[in-house]
C-alpha atoms as a PDB file:
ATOM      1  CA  UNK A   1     -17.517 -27.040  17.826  1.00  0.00           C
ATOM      2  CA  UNK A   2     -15.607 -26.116  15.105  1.00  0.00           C
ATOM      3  CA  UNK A   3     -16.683 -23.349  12.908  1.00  0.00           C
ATOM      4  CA  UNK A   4     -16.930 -24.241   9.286  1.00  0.00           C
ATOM      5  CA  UNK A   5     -15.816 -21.032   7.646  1.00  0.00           C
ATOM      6  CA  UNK A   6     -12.725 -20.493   9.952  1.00  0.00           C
ATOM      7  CA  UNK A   7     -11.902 -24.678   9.336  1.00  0.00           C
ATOM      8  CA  UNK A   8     -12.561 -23.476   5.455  1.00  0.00           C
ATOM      9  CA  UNK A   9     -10.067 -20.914   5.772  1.00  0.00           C
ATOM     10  CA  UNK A  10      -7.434 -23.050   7.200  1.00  0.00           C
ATOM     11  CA  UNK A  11      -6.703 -24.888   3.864  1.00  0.00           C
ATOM     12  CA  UNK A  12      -3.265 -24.837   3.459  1.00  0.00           C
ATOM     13  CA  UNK A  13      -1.365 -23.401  -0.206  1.00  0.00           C
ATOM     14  CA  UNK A  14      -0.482 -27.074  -0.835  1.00  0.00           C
ATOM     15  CA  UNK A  15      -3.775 -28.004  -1.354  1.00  0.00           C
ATOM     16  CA  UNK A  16      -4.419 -25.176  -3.445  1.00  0.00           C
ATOM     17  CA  UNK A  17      -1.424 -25.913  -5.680  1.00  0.00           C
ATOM     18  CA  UNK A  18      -2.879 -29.115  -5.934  1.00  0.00           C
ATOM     19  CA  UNK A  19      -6.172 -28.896  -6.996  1.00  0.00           C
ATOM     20  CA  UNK A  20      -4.940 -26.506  -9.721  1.00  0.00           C
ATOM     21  CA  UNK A  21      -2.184 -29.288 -10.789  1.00  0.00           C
ATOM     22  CA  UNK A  22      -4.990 -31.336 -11.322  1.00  0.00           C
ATOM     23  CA  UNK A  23      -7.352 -29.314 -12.839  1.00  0.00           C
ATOM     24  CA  UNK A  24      -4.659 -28.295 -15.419  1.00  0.00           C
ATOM     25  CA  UNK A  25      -3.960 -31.826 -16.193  1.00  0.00           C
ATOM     26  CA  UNK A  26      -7.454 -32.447 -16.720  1.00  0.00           C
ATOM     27  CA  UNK A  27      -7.636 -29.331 -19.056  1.00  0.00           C
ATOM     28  CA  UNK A  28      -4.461 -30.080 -21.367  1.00  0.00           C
ATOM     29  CA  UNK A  29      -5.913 -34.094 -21.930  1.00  0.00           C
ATOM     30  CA  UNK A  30      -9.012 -32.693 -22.623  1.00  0.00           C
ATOM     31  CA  UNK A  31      -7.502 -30.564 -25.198  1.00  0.00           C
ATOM     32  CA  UNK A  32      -5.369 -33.634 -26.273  1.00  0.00           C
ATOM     33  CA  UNK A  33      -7.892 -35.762 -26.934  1.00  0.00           C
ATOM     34  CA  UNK A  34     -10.847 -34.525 -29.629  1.00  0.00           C
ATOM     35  CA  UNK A  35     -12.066 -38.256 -29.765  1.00  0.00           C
ATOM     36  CA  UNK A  36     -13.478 -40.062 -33.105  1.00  0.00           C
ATOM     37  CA  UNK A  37     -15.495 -37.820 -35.459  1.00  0.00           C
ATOM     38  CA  UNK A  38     -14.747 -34.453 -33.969  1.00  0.00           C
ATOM     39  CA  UNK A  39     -13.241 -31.642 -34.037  1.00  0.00           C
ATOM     40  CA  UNK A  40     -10.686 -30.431 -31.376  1.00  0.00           C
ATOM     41  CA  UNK A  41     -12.266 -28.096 -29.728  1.00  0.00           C
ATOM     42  CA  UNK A  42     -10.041 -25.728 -27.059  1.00  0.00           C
ATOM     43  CA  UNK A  43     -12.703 -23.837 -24.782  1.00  0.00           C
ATOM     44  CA  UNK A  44     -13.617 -26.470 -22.242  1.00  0.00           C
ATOM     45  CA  UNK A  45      -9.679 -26.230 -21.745  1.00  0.00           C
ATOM     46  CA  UNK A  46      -9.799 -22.564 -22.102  1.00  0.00           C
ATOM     47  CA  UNK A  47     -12.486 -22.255 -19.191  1.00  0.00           C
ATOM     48  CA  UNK A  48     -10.653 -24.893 -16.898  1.00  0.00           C
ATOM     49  CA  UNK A  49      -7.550 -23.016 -16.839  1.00  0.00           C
ATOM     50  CA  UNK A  50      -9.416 -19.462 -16.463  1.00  0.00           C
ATOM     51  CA  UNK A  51     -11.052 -21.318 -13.740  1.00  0.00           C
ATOM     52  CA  UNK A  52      -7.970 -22.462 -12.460  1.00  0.00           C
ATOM     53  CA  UNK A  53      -6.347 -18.902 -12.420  1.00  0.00           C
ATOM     54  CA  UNK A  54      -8.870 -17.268 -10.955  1.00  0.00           C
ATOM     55  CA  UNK A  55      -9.455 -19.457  -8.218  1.00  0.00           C
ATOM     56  CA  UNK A  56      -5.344 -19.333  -7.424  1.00  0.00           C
ATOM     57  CA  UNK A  57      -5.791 -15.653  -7.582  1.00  0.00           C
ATOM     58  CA  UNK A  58      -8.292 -15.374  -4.767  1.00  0.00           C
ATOM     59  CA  UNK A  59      -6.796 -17.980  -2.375  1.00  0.00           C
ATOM     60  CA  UNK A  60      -3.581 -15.899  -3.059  1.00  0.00           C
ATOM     61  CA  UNK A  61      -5.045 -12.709  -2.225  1.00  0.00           C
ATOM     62  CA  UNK A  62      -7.991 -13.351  -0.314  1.00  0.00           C
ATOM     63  CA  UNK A  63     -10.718 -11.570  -2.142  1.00  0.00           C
ATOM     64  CA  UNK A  64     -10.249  -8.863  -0.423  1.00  0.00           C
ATOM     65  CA  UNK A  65     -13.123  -6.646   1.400  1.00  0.00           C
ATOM     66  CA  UNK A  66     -14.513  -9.468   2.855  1.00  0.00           C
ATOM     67  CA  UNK A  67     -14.669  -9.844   6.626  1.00  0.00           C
ATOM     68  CA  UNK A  68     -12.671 -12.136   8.712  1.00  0.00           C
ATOM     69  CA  UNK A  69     -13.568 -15.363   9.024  1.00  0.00           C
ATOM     70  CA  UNK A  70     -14.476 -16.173  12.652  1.00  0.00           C
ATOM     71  CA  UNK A  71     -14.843 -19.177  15.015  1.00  0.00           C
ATOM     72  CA  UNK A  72     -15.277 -20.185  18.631  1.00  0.00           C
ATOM     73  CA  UNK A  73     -11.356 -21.040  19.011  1.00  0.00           C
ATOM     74  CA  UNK A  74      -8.733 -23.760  17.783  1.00  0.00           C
ATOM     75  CA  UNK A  75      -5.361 -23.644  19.876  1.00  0.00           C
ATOM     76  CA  UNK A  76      -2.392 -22.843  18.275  1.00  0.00           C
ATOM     77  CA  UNK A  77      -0.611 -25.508  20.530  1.00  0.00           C
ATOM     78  CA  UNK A  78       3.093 -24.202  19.286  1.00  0.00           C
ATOM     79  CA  UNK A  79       5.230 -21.194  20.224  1.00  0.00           C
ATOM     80  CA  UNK A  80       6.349 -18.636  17.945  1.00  0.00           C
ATOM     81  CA  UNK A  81       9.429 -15.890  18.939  1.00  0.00           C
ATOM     82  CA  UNK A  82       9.550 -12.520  17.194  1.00  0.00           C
ATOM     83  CA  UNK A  83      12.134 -10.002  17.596  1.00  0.00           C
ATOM     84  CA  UNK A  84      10.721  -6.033  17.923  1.00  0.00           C
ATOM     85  CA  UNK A  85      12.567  -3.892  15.420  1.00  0.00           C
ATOM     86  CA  UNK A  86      11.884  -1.061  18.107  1.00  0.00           C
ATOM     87  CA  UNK A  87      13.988  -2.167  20.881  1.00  0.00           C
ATOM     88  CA  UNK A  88      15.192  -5.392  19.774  1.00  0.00           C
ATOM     89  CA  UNK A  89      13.125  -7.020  22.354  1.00  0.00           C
ATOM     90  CA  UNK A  90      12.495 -10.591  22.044  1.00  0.00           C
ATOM     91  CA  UNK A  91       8.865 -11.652  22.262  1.00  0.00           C
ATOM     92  CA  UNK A  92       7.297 -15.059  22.533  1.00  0.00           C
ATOM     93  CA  UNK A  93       3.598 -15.920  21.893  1.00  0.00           C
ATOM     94  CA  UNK A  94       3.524 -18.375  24.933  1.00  0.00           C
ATOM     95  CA  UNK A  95       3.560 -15.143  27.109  1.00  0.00           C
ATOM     96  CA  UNK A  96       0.831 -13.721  25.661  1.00  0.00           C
ATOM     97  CA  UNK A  97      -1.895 -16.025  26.722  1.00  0.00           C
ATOM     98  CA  UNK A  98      -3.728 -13.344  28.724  1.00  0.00           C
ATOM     99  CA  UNK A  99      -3.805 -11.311  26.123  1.00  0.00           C
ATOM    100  CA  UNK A 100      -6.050 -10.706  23.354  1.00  0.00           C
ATOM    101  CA  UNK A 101      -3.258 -10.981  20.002  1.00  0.00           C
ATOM    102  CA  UNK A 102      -3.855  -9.334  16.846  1.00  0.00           C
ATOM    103  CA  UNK A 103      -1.182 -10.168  14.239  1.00  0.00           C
ATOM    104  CA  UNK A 104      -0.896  -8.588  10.813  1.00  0.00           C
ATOM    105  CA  UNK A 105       1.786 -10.898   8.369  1.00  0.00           C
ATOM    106  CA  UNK A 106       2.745  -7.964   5.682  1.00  0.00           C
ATOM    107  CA  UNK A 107       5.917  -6.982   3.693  1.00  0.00           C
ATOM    108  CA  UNK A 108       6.280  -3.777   1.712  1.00  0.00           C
ATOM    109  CA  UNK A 109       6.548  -5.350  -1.430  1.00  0.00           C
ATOM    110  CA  UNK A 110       2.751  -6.612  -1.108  1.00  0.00           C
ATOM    111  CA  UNK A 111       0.640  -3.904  -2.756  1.00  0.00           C
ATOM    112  CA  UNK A 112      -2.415  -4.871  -0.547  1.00  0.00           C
ATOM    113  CA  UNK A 113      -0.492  -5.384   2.533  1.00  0.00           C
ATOM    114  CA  UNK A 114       0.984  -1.075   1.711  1.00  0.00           C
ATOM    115  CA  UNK A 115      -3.071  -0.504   0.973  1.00  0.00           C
ATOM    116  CA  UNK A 116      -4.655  -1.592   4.273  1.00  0.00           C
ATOM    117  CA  UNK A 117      -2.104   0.093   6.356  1.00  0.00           C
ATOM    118  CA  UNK A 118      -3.705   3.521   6.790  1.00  0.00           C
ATOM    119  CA  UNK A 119      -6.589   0.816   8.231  1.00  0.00           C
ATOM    120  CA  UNK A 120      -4.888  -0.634  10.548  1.00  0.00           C
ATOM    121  CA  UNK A 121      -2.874   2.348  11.677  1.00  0.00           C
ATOM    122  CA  UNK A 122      -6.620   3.765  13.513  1.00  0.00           C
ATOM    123  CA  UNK A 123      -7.214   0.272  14.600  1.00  0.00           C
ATOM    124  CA  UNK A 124      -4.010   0.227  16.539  1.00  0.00           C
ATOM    125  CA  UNK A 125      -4.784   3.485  17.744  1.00  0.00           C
ATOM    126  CA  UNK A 126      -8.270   2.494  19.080  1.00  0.00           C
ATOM    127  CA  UNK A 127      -6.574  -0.383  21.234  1.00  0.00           C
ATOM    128  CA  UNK A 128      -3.405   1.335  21.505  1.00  0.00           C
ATOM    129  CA  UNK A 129      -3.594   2.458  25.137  1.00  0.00           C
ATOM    130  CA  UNK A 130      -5.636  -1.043  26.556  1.00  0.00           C
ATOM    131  CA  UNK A 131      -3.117  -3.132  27.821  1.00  0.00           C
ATOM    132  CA  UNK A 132      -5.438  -5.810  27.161  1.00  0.00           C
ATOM    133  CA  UNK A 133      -4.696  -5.897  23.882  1.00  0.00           C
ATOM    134  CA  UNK A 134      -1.494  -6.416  21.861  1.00  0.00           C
ATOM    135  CA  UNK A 135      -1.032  -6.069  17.846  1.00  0.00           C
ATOM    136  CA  UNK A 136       2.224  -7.584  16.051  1.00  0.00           C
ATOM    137  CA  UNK A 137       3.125  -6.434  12.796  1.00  0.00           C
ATOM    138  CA  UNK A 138       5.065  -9.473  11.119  1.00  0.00           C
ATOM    139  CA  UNK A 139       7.246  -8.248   8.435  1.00  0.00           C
ATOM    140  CA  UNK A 140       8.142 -11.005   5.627  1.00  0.00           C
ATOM    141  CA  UNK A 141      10.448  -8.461   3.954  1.00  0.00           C
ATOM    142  CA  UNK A 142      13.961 -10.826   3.219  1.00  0.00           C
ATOM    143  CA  UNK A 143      15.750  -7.495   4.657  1.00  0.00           C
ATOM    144  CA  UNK A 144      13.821  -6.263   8.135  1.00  0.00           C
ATOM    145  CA  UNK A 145      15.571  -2.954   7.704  1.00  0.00           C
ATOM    146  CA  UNK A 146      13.301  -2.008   4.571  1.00  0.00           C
ATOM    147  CA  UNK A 147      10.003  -2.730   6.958  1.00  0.00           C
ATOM    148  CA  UNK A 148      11.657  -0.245   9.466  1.00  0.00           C
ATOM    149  CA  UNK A 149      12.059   2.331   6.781  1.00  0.00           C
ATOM    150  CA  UNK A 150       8.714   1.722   5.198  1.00  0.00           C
ATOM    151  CA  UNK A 151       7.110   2.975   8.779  1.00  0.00           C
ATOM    152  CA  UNK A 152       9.506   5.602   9.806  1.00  0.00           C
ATOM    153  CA  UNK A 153       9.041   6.860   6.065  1.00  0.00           C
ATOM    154  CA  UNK A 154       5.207   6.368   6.054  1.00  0.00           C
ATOM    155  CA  UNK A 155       5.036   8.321   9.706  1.00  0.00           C
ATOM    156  CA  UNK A 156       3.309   4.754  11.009  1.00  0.00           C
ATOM    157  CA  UNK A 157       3.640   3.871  14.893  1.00  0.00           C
ATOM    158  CA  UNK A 158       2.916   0.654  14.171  1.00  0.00           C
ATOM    159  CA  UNK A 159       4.722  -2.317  16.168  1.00  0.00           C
ATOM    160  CA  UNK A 160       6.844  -4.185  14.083  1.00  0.00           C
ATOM    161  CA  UNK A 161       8.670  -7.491  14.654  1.00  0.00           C
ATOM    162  CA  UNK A 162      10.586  -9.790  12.117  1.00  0.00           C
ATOM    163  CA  UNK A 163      10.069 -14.090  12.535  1.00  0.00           C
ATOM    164  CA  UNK A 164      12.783 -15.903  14.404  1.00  0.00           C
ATOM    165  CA  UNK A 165      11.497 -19.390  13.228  1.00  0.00           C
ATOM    166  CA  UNK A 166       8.665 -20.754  11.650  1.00  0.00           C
ATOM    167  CA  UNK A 167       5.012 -19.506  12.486  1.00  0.00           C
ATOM    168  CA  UNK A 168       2.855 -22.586  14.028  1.00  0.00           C
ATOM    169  CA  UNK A 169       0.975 -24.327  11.573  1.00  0.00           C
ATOM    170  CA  UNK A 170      -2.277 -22.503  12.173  1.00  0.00           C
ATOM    171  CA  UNK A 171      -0.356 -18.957  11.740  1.00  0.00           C
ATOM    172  CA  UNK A 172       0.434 -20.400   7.752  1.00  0.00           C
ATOM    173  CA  UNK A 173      -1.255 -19.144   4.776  1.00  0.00           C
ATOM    174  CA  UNK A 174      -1.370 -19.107   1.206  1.00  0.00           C
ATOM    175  CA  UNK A 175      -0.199 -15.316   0.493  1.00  0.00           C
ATOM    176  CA  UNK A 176      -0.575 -12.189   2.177  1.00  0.00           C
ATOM    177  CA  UNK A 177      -1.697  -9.878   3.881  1.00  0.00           C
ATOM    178  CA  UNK A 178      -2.875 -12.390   6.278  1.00  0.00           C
ATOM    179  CA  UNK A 179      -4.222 -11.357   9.605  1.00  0.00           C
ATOM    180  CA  UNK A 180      -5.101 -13.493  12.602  1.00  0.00           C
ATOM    181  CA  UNK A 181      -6.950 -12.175  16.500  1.00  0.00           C
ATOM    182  CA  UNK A 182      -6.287 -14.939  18.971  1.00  0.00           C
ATOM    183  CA  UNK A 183      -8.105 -15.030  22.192  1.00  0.00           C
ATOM    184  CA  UNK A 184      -7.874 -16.035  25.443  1.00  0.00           C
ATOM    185  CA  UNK A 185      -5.312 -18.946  25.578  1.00  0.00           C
ATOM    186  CA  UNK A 186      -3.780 -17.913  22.095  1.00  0.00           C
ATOM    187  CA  UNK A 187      -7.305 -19.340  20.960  1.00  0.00           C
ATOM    188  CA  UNK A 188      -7.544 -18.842  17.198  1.00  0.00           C
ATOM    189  CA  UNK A 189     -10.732 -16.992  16.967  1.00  0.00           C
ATOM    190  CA  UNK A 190     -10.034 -15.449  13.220  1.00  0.00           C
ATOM    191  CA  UNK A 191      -8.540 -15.141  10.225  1.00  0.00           C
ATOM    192  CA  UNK A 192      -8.532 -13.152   7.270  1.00  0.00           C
ATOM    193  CA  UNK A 193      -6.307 -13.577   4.209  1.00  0.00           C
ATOM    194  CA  UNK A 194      -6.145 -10.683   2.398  1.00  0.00           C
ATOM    195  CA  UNK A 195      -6.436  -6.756   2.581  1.00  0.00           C
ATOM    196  CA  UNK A 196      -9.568  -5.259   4.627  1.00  0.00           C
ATOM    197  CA  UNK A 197     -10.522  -2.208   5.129  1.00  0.00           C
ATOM    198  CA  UNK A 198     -10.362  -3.169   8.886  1.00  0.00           C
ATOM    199  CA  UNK A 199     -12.132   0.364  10.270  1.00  0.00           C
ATOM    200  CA  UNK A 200     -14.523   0.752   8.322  1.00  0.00           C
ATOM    201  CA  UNK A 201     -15.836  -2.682   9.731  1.00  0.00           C
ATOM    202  CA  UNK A 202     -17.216  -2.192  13.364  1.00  0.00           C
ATOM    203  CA  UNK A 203     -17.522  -5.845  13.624  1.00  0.00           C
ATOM    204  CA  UNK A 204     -14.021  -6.108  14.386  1.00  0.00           C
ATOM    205  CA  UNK A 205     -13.836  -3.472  16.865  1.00  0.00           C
ATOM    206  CA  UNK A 206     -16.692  -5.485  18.754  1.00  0.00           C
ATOM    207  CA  UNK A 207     -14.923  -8.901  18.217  1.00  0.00           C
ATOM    208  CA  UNK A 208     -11.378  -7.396  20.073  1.00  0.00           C
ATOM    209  CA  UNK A 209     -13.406  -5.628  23.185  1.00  0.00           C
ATOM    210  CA  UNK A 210     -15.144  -8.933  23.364  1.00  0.00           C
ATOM    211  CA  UNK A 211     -12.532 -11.059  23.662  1.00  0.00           C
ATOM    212  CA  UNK A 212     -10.378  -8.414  25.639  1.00  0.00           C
ATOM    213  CA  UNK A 213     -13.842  -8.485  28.033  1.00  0.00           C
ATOM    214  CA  UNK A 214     -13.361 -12.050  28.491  1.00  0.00           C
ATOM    215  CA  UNK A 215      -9.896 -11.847  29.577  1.00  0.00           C
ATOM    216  CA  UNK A 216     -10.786  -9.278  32.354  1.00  0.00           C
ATOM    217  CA  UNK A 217     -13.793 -11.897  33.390  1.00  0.00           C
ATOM    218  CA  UNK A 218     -10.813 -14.307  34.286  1.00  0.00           C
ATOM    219  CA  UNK A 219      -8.226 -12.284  35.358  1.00  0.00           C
ATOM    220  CA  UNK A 220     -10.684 -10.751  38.170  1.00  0.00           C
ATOM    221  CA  UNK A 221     -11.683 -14.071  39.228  1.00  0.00           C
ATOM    222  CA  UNK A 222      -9.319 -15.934  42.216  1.00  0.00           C
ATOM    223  CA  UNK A 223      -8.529 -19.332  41.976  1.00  0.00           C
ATOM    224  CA  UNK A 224     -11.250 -20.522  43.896  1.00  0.00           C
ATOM    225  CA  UNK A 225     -13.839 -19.025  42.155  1.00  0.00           C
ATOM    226  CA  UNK A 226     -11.975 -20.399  38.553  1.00  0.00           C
ATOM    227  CA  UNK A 227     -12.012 -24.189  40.529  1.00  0.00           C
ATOM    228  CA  UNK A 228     -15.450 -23.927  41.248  1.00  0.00           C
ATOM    229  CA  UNK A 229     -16.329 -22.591  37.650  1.00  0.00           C
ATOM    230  CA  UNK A 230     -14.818 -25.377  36.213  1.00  0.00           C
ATOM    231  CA  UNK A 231     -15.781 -28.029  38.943  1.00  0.00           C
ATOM    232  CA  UNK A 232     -20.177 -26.516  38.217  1.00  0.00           C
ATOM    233  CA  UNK A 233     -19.036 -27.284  34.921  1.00  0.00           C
ATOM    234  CA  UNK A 234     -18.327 -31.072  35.209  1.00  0.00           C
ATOM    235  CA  UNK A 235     -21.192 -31.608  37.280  1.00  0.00           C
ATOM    236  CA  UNK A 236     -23.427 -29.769  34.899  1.00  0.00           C
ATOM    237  CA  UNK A 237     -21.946 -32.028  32.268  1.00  0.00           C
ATOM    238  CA  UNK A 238     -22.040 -35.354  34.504  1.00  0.00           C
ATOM    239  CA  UNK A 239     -25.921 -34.416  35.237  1.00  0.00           C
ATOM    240  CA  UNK A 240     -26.354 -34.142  31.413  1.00  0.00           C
ATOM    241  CA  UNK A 241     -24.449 -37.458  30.916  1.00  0.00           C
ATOM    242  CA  UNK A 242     -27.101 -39.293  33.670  1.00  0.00           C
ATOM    243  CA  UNK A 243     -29.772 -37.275  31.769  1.00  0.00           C
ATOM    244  CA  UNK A 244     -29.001 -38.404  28.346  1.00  0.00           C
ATOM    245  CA  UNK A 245     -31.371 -41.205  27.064  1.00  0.00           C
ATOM    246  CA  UNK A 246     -29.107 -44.464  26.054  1.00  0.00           C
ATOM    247  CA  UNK A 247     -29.903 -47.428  23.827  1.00  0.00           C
ATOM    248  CA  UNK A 248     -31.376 -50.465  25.514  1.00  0.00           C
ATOM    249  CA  UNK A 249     -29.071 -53.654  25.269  1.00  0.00           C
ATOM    250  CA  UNK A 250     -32.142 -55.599  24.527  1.00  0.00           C
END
């Protein structure tokens, strides 16, 4: 089942741009158009425009503070390749399945993404040493080199990779910062566009362990024991199915 406030978050910056086309039509016929026997009068405008702006402003930057939304898992279904400005290794997400993937889109022109750093720094070294876990620092800087210098400068040990294509759709957003965990099968289990102060929320500590829990669950269980998980499953499901009261065709 699909959660609601992840699906909520998922709305892409077209849409946005959109509704705010719209809305600014509406505003400037409004203002157009005083009508017979009054005045014109500019403040509903005014207030649609303000409304507008402000609503642009938060999709852009994500509110900020809040915590990430979270859902039970929609698959990304597309690869993505990175290249690590550390040893030039090339990384694809397909790999990285068994993994539990936290990636962090940032550039250091993006005064939020700079501001959430220090945050994310003692996340990374929380997780740093499970192999379980795996964090990817996505610079959108037009010029890599400036993210590498940003770190080195900043005394961050952060891992940090630059795009070598397109993100999949579900990796898109509307501005950054925008962070996304994935779970087990590159499951999309949050999102969170813009800045956090991502230790000072336990929540999200607890969400990562978690999922990296559930990866261990699997990867200590043979093949046999996976086939019979998933062949309980069907049965449980079939004996629901049986169970399940139907309509009478009288």
């Amino acid at each position: 089942m699909l959660n609601l406030p992840l699906f909520a978050a998922l709305v892409p910056l077209t849409t946005t741009v959109l509704i705010v086309v719209v809305a600014g039509i509406a505003a400037v016929y409004l203002w157009m158009s005083p009508g017979e026997g009054r005045a014109r009068n500019p403040w509903p405008s005014l207030l649609i425009v303000a409304a507008c702006a402000l609503f642009l402003i938060i999709n852009v930057t994500g509110g900020g503070g809040r915590l990430p939304a979270t859902g039970e898992g929609i698959p990304l279904r597309e690869n993505w390749r990175l290249h690590s400005l550390e040893d030039e290794s090339i990384v694809d997400l397909d790999s990285l399945s068994d993994k539990v993937v936290f990636i962090n889109m940032w550039a250091t022109w993006c005064g939020p993404c700079v501001a959430e750093m220090p945050a994310l720094q003692r996340l990374y070294n929380h997780f740093r040493d499970d192999d379980r876990v795996i964090f990817l620092f996505v610079t959108q800087d037009q010029d890599p080199s400036q993210a590498t210098y940003f770190i080195a400068e900043n005394e961050y040990t952060l891992p940090v990779y630059a795009p070598l294509d397109l993100p999949p759709p579900l990796l898109t957003s509307s501005g950054i910062p925008a962070t996304y965990i994935l779970g087990k099968g590159l499951m999309l289990r949050s999102r969170q566009i813009g800045s956090v102060p991502w230790w000072d929320h336990p929540e999200v500590i607890e969400l990562i362990g978690g999922l990296a829990d559930e990866q261990s669950e699997t990867a200590t269980k043979s093949p046999d024991e996976q086939n019979e998980a998933a062949t309980s499953s069907l049965d449980e499901q079939g004996k629901s199915d049986e169970e399940s009261p139907t309509d009478d065709p009288s």
